[in-house]
PDB file of N, CA and C in Angstrom:
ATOM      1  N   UNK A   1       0.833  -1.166   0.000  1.00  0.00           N
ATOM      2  CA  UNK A   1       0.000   0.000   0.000  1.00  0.00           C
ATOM      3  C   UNK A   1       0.891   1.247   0.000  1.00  0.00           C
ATOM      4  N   UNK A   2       1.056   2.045  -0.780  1.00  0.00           N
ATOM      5  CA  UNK A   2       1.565   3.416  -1.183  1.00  0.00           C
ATOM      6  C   UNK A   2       0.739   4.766  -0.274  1.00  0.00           C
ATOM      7  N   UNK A   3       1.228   5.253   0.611  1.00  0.00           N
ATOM      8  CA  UNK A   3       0.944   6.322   1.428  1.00  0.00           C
ATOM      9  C   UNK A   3       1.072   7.401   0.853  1.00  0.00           C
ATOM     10  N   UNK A   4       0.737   8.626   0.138  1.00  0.00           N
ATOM     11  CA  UNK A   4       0.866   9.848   0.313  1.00  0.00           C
ATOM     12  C   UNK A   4       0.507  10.833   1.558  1.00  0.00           C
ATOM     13  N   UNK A   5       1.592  11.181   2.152  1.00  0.00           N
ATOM     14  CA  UNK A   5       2.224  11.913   3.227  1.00  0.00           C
ATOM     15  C   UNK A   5       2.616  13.188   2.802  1.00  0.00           C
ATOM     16  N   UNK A   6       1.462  14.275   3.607  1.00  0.00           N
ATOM     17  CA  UNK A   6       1.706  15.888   2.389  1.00  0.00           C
ATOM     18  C   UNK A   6       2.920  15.993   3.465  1.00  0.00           C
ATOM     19  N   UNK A   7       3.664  15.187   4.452  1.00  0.00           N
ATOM     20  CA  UNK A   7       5.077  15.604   5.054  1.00  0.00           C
ATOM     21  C   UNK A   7       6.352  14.473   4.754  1.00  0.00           C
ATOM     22  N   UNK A   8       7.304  14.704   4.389  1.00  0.00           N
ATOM     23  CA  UNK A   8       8.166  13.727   3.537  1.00  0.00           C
ATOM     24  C   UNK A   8       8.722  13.221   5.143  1.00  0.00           C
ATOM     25  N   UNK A   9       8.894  12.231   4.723  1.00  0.00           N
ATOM     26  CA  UNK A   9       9.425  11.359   6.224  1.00  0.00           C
ATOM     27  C   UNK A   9      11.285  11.342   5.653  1.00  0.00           C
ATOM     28  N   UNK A  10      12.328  11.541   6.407  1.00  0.00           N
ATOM     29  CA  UNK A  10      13.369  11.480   6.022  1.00  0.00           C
ATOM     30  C   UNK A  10      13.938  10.414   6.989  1.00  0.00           C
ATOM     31  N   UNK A  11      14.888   9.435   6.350  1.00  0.00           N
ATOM     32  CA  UNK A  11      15.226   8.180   6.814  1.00  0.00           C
ATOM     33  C   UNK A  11      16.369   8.921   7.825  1.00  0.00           C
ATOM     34  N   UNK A  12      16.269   8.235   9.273  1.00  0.00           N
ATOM     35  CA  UNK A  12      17.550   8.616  10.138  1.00  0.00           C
ATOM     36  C   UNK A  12      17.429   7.101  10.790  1.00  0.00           C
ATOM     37  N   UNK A  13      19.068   7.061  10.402  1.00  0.00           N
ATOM     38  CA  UNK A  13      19.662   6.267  11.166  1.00  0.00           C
ATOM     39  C   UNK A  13      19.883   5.744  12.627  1.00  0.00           C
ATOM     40  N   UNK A  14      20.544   6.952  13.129  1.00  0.00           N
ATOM     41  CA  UNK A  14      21.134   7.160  14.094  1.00  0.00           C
ATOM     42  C   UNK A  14      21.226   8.555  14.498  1.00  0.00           C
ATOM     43  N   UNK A  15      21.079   9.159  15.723  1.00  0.00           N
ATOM     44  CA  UNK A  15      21.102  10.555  15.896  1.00  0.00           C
ATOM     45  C   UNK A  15      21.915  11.239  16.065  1.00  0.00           C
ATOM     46  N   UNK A  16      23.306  10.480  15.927  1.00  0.00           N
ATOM     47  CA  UNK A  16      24.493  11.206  15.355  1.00  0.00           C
ATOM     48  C   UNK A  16      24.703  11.483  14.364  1.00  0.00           C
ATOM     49  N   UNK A  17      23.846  11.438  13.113  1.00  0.00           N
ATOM     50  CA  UNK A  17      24.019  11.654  12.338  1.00  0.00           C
ATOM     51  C   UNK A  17      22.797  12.393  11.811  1.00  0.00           C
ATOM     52  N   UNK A  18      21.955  13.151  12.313  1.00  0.00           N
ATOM     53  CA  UNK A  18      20.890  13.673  11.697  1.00  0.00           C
ATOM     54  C   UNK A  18      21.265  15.312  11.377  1.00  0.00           C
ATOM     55  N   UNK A  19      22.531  15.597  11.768  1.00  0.00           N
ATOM     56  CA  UNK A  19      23.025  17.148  11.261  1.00  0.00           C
ATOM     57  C   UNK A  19      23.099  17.366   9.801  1.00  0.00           C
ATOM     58  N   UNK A  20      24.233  15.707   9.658  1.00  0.00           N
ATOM     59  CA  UNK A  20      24.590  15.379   7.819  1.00  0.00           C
ATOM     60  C   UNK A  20      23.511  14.795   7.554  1.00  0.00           C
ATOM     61  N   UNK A  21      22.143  14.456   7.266  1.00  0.00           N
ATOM     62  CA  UNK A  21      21.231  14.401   6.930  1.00  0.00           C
ATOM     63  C   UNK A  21      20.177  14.754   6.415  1.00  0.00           C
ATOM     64  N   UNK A  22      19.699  16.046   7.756  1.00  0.00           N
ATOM     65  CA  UNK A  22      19.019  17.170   7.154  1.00  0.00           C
ATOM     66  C   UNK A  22      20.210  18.318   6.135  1.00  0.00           C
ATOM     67  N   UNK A  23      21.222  18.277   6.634  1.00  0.00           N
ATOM     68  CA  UNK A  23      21.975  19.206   5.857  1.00  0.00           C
ATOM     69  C   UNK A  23      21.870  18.603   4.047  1.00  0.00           C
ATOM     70  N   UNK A  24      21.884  17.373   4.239  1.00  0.00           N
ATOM     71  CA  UNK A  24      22.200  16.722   2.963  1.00  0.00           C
ATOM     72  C   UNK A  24      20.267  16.953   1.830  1.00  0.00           C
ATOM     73  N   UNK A  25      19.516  16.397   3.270  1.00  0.00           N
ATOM     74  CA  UNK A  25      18.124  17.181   2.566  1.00  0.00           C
ATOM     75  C   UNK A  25      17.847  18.070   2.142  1.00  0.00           C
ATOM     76  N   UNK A  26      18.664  19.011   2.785  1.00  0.00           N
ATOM     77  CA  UNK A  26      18.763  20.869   2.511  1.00  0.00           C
ATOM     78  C   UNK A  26      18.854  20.943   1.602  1.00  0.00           C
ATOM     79  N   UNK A  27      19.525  20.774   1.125  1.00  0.00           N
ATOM     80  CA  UNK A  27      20.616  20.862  -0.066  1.00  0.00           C
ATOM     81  C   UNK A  27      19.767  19.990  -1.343  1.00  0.00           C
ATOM     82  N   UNK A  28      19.570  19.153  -1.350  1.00  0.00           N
ATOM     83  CA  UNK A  28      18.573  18.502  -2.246  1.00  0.00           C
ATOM     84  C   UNK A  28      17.325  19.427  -2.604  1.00  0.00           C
ATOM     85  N   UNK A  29      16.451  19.537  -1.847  1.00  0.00           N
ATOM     86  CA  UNK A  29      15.637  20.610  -1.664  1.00  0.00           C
ATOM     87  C   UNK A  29      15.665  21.738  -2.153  1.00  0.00           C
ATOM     88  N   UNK A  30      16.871  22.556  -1.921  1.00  0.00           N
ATOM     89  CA  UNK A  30      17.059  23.917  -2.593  1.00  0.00           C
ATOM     90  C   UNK A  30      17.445  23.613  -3.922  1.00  0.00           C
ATOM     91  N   UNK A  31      18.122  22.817  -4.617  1.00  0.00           N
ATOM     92  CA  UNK A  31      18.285  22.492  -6.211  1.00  0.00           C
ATOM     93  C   UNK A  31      17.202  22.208  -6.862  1.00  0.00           C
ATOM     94  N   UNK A  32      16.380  21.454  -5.797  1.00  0.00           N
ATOM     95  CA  UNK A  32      15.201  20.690  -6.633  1.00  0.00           C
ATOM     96  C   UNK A  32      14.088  21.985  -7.066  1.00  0.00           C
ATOM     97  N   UNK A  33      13.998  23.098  -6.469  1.00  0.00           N
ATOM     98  CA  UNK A  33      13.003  24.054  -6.235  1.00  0.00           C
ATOM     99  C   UNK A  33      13.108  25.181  -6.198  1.00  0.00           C
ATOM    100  N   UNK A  34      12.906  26.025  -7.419  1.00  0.00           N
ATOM    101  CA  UNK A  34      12.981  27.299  -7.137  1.00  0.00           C
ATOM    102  C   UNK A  34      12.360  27.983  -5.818  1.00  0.00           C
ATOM    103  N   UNK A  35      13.363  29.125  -5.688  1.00  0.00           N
ATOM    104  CA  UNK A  35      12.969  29.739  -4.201  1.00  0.00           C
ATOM    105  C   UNK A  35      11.585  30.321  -4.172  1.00  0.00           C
ATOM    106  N   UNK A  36      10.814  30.552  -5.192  1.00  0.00           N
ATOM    107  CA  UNK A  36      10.083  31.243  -5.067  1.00  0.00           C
ATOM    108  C   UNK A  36       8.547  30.067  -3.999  1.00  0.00           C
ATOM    109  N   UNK A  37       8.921  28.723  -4.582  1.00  0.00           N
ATOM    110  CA  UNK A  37       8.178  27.653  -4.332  1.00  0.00           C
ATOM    111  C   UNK A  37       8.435  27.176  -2.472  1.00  0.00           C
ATOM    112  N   UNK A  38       9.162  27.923  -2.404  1.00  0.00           N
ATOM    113  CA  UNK A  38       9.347  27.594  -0.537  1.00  0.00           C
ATOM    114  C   UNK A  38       8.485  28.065   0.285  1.00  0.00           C
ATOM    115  N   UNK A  39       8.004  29.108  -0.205  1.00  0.00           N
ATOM    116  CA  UNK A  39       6.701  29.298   0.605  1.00  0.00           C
ATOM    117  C   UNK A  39       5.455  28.108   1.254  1.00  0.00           C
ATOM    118  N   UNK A  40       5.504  28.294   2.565  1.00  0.00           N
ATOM    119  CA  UNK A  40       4.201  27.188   2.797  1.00  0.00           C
ATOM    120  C   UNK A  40       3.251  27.449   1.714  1.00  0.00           C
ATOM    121  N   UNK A  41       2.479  26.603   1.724  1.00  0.00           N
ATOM    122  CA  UNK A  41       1.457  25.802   1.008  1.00  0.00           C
ATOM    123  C   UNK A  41      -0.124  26.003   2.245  1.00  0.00           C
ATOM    124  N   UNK A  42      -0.935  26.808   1.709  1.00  0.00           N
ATOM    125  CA  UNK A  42      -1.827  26.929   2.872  1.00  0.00           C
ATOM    126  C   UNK A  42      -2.759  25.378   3.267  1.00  0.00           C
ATOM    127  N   UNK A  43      -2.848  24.611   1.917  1.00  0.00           N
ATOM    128  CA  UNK A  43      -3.632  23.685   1.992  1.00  0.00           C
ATOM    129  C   UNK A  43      -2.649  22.448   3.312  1.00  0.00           C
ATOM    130  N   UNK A  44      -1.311  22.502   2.416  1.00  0.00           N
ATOM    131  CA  UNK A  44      -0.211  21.542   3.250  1.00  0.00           C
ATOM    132  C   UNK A  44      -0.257  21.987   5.103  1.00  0.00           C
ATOM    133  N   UNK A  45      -0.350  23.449   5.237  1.00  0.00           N
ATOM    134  CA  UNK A  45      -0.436  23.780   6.535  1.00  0.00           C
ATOM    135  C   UNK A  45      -1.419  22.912   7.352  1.00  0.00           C
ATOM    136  N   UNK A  46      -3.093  23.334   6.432  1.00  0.00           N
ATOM    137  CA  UNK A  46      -4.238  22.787   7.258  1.00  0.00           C
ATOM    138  C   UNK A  46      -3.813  21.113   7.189  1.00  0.00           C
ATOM    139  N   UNK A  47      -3.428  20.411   6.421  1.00  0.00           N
ATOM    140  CA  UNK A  47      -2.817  18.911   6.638  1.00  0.00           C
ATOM    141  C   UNK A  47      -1.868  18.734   7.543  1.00  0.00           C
ATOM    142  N   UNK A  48      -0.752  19.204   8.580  1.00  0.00           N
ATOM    143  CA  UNK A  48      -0.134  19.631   9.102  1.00  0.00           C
ATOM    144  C   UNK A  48      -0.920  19.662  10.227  1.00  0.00           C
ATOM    145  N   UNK A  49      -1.898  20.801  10.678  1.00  0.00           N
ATOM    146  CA  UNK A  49      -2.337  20.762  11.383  1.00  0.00           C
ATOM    147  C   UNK A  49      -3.134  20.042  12.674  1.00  0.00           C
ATOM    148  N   UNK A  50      -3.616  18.912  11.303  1.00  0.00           N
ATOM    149  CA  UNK A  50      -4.312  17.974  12.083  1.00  0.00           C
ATOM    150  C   UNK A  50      -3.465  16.897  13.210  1.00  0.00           C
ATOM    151  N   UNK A  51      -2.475  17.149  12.840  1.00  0.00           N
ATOM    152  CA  UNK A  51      -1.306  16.343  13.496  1.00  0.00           C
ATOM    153  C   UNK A  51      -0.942  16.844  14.980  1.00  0.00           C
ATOM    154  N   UNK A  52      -1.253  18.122  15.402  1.00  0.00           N
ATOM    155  CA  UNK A  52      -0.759  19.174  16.284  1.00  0.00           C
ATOM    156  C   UNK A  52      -1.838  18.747  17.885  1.00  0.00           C
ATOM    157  N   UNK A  53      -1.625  17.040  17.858  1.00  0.00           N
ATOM    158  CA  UNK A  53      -2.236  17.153  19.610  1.00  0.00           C
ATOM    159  C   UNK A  53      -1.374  16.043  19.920  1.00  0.00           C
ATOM    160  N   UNK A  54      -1.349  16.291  21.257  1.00  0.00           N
ATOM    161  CA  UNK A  54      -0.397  15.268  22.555  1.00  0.00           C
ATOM    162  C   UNK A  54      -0.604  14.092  22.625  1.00  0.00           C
ATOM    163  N   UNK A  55      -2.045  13.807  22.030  1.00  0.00           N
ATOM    164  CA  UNK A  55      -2.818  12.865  22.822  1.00  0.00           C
ATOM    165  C   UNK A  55      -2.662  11.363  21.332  1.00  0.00           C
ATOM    166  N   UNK A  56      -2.171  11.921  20.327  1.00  0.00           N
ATOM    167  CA  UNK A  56      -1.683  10.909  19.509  1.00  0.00           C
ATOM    168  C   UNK A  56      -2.642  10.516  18.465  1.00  0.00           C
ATOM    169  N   UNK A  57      -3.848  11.888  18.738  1.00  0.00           N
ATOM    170  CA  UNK A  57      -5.309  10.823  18.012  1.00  0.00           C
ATOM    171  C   UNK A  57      -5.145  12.697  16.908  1.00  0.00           C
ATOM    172  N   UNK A  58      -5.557  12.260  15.707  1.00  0.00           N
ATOM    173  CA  UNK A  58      -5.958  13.601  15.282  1.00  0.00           C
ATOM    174  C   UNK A  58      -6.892  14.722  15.712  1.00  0.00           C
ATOM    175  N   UNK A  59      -6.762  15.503  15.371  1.00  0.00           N
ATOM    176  CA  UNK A  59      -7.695  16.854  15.340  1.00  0.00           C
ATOM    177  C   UNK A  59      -8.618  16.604  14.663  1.00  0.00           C
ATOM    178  N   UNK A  60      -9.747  16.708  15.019  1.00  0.00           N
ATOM    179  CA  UNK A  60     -11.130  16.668  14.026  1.00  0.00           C
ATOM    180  C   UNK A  60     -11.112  18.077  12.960  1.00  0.00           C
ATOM    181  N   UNK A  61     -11.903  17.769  11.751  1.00  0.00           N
ATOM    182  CA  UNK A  61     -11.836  18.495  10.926  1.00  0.00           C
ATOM    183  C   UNK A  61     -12.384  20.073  10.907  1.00  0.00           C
ATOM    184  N   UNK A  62     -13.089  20.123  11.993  1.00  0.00           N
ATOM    185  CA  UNK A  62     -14.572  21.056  12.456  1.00  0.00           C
ATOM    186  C   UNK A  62     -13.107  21.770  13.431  1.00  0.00           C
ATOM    187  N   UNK A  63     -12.250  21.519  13.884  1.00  0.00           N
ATOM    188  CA  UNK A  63     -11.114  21.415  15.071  1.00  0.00           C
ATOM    189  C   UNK A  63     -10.242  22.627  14.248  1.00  0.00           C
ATOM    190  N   UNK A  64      -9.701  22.312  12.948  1.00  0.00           N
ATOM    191  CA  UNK A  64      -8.689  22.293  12.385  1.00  0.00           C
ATOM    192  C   UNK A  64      -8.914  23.553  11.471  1.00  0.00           C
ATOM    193  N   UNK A  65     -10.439  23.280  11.137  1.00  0.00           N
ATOM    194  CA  UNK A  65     -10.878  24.999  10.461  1.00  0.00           C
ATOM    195  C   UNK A  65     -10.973  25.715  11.539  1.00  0.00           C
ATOM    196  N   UNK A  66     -11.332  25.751  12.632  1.00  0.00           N
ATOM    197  CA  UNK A  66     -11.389  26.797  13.603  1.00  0.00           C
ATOM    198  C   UNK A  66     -10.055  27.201  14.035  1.00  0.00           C
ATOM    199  N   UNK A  67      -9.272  26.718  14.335  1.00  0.00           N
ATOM    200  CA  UNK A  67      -8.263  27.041  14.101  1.00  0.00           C
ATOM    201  C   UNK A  67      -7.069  27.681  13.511  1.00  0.00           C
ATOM    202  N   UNK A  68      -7.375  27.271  11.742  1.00  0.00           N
ATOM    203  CA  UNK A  68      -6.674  27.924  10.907  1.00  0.00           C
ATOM    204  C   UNK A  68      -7.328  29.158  10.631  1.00  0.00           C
ATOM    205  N   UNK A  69      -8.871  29.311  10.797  1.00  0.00           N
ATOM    206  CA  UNK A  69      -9.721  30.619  10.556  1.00  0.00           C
ATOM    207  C   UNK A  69      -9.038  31.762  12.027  1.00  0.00           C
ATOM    208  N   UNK A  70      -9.236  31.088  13.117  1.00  0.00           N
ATOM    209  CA  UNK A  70      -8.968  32.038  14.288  1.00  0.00           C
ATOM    210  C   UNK A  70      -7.558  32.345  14.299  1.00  0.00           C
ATOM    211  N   UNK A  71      -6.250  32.017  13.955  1.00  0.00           N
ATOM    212  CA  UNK A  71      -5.259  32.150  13.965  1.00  0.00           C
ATOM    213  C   UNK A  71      -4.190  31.979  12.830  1.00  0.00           C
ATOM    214  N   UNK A  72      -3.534  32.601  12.330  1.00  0.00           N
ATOM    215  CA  UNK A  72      -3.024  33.103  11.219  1.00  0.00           C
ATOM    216  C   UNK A  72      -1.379  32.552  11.280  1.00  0.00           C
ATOM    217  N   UNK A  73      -1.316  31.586  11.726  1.00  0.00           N
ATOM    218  CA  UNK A  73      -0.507  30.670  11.371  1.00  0.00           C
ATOM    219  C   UNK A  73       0.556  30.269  12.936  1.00  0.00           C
ATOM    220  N   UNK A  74       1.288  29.436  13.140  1.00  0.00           N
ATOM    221  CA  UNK A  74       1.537  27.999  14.152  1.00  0.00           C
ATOM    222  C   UNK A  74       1.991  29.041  15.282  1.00  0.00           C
ATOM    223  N   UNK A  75       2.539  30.308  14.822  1.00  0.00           N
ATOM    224  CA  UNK A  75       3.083  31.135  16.003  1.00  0.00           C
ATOM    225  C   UNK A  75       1.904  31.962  16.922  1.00  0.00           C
ATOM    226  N   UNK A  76       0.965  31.887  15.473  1.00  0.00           N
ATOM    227  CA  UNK A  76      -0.210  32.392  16.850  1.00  0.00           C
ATOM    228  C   UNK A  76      -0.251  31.589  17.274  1.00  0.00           C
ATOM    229  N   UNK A  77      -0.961  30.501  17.100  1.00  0.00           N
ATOM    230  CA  UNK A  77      -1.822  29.465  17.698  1.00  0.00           C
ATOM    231  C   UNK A  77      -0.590  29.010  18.809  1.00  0.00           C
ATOM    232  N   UNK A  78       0.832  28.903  18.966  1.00  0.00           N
ATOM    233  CA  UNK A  78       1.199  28.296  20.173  1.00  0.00           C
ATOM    234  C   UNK A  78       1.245  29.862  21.320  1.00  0.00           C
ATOM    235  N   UNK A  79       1.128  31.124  20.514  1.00  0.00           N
ATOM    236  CA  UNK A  79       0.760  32.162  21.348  1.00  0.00           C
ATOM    237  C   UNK A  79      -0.484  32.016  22.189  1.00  0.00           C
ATOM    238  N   UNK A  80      -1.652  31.800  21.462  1.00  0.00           N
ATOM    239  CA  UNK A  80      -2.492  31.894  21.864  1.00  0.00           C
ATOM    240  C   UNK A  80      -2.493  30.296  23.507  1.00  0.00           C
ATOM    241  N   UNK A  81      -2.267  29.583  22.540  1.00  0.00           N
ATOM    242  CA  UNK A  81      -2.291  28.277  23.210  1.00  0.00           C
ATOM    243  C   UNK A  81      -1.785  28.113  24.402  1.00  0.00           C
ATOM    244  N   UNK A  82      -0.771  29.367  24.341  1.00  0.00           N
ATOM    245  CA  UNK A  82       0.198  29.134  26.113  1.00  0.00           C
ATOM    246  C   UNK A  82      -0.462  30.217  27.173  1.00  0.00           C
ATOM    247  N   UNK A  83      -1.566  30.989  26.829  1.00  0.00           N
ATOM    248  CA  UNK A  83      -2.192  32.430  27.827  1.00  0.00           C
ATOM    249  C   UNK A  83      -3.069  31.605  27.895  1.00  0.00           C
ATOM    250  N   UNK A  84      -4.243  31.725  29.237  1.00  0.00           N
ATOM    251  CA  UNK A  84      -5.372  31.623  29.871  1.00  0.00           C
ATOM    252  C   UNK A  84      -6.163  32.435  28.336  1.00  0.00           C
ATOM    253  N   UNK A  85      -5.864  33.553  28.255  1.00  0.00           N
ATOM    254  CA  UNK A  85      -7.092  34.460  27.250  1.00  0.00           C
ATOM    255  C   UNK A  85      -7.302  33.635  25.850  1.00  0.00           C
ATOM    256  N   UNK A  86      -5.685  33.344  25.407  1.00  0.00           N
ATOM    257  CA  UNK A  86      -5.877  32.744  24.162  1.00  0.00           C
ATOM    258  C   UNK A  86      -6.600  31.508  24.217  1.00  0.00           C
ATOM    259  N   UNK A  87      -6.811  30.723  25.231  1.00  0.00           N
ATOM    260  CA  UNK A  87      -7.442  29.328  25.155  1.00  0.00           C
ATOM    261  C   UNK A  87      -8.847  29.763  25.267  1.00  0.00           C
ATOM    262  N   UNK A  88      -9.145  30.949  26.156  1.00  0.00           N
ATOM    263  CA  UNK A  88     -10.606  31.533  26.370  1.00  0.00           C
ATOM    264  C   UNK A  88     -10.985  31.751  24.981  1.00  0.00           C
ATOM    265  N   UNK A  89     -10.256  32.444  23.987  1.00  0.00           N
ATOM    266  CA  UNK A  89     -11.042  33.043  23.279  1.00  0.00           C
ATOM    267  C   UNK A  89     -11.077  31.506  21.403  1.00  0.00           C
ATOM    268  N   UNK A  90     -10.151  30.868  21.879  1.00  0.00           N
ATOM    269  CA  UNK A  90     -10.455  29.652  20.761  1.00  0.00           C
ATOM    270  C   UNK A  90     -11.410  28.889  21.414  1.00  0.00           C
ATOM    271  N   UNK A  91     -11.607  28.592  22.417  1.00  0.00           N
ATOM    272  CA  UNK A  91     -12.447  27.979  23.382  1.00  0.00           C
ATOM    273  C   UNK A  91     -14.205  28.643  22.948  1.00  0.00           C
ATOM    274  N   UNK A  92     -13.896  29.787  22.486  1.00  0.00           N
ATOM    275  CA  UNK A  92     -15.395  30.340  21.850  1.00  0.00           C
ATOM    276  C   UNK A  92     -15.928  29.957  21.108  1.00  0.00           C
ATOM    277  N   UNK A  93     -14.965  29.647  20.127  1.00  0.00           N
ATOM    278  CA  UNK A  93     -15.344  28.571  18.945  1.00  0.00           C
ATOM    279  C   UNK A  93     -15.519  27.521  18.954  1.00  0.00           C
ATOM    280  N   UNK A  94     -14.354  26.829  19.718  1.00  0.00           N
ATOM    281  CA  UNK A  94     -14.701  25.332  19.956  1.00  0.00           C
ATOM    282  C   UNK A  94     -15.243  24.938  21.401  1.00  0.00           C
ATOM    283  N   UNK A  95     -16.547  24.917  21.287  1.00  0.00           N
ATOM    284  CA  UNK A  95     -16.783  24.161  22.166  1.00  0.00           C
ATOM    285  C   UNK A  95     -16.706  22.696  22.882  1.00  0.00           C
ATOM    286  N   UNK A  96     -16.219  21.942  22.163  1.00  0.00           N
ATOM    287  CA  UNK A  96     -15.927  20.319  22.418  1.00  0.00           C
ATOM    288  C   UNK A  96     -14.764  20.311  23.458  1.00  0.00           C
ATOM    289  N   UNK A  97     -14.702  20.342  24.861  1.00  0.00           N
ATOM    290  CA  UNK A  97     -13.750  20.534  25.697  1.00  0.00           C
ATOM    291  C   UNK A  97     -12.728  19.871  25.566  1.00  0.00           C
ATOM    292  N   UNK A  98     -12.843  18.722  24.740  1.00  0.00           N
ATOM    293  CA  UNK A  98     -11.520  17.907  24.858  1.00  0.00           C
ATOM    294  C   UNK A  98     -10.864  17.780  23.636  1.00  0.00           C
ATOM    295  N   UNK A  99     -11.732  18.458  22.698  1.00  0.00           N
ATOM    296  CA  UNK A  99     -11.376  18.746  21.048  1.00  0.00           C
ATOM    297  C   UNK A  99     -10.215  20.309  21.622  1.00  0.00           C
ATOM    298  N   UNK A 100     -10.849  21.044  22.200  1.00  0.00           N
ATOM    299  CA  UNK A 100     -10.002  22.600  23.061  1.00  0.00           C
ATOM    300  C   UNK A 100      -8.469  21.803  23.400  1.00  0.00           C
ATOM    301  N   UNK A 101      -9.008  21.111  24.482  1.00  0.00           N
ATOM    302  CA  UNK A 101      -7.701  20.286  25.330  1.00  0.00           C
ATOM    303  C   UNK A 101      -6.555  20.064  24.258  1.00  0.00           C
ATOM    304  N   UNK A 102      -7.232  19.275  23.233  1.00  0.00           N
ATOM    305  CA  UNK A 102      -5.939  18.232  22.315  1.00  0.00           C
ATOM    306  C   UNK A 102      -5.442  19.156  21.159  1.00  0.00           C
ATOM    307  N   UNK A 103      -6.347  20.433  21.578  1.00  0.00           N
ATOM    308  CA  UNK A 103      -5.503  21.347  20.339  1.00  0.00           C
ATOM    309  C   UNK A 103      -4.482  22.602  21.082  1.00  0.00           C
ATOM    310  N   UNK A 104      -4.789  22.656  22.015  1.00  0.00           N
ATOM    311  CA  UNK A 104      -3.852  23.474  23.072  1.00  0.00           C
ATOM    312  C   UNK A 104      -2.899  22.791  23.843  1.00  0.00           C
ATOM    313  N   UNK A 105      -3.457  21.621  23.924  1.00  0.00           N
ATOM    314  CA  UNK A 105      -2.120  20.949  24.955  1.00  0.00           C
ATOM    315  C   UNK A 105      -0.427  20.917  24.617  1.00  0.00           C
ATOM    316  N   UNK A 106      -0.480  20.726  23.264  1.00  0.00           N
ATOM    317  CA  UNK A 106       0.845  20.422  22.318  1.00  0.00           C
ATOM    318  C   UNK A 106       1.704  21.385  22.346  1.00  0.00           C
ATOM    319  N   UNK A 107       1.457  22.500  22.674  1.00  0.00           N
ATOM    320  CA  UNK A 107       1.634  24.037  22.779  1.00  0.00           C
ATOM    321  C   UNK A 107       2.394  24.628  23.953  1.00  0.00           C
ATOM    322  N   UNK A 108       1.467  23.475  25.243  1.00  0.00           N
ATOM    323  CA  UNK A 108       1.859  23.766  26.747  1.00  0.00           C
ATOM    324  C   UNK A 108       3.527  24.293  26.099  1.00  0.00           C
ATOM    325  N   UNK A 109       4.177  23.108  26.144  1.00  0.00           N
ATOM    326  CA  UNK A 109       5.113  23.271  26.508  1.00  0.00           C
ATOM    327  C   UNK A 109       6.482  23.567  25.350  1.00  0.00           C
ATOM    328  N   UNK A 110       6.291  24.422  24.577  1.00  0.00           N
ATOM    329  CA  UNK A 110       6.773  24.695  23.208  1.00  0.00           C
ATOM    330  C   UNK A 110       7.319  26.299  23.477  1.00  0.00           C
ATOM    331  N   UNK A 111       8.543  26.198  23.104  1.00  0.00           N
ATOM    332  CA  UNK A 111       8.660  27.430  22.907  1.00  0.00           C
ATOM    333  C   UNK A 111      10.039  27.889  21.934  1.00  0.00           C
ATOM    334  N   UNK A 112       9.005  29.192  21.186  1.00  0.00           N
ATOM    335  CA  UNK A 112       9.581  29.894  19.815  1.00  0.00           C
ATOM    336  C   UNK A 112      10.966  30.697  20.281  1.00  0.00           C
ATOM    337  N   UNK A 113      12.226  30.271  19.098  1.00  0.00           N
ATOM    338  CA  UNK A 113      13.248  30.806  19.345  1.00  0.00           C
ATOM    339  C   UNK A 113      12.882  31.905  18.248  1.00  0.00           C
ATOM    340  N   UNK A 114      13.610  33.194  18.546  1.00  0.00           N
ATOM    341  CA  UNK A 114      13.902  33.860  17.438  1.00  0.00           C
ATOM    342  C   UNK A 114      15.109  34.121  17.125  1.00  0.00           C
TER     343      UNK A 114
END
């Protein structure tokens, strides 16, 4: 059975070696594709998305539009996801408490370098 995966799985060995790996993906990647094509993909995002809970089970679909509608891409949503207000105010939309839970939880504990 043949999987299409809108996320490419890259073979690692060993985790000493995943520097020369992704570096070596890098590099593949940027030849294969003009720069202009690096831009996310909004559809690939919302596929992406569904992936984004703790609990190992997907995001429901009803989950995943509220989401991508209320927040304008992964830096809100782990913004929102780590304040009391931001969970209040996605929490407006989604009412399914444990659909809320498995889309904020992933978030707890994440945090953006710049």
């Amino acid at each position: 059975m043949e999987m299409n995966l809108p996320i490419q799985l890259i073979p690692l060995h060993s985790t000493i070696s995943i520097i020369a790996t992704l570096t070596t993906y890098h590099r593949q990647l940027l030849n294969r594709r003009p720069p202009s094509s690096l831009r996310p993909d909004p559809q690939q995002q919302m596929e992406i998305l569904k992936y984004c809970s703790d609990t190992g089970k997907h995001l429901k679909s009803h989950t995943v539009n509220v989401l991508s509608d209320v927040c304008h891409g992964f830096r809100e949503l782990s913004d929102w996801s780590t304040s009391r207000e931001g969970v209040a105010a996605i929490g407006e939309y989604l009412t399914d408490g444990e659909e809320l839970q498995k889309a904020t939880a992933l978030w707890e504990q994440e945090f953006v370098a710049e």
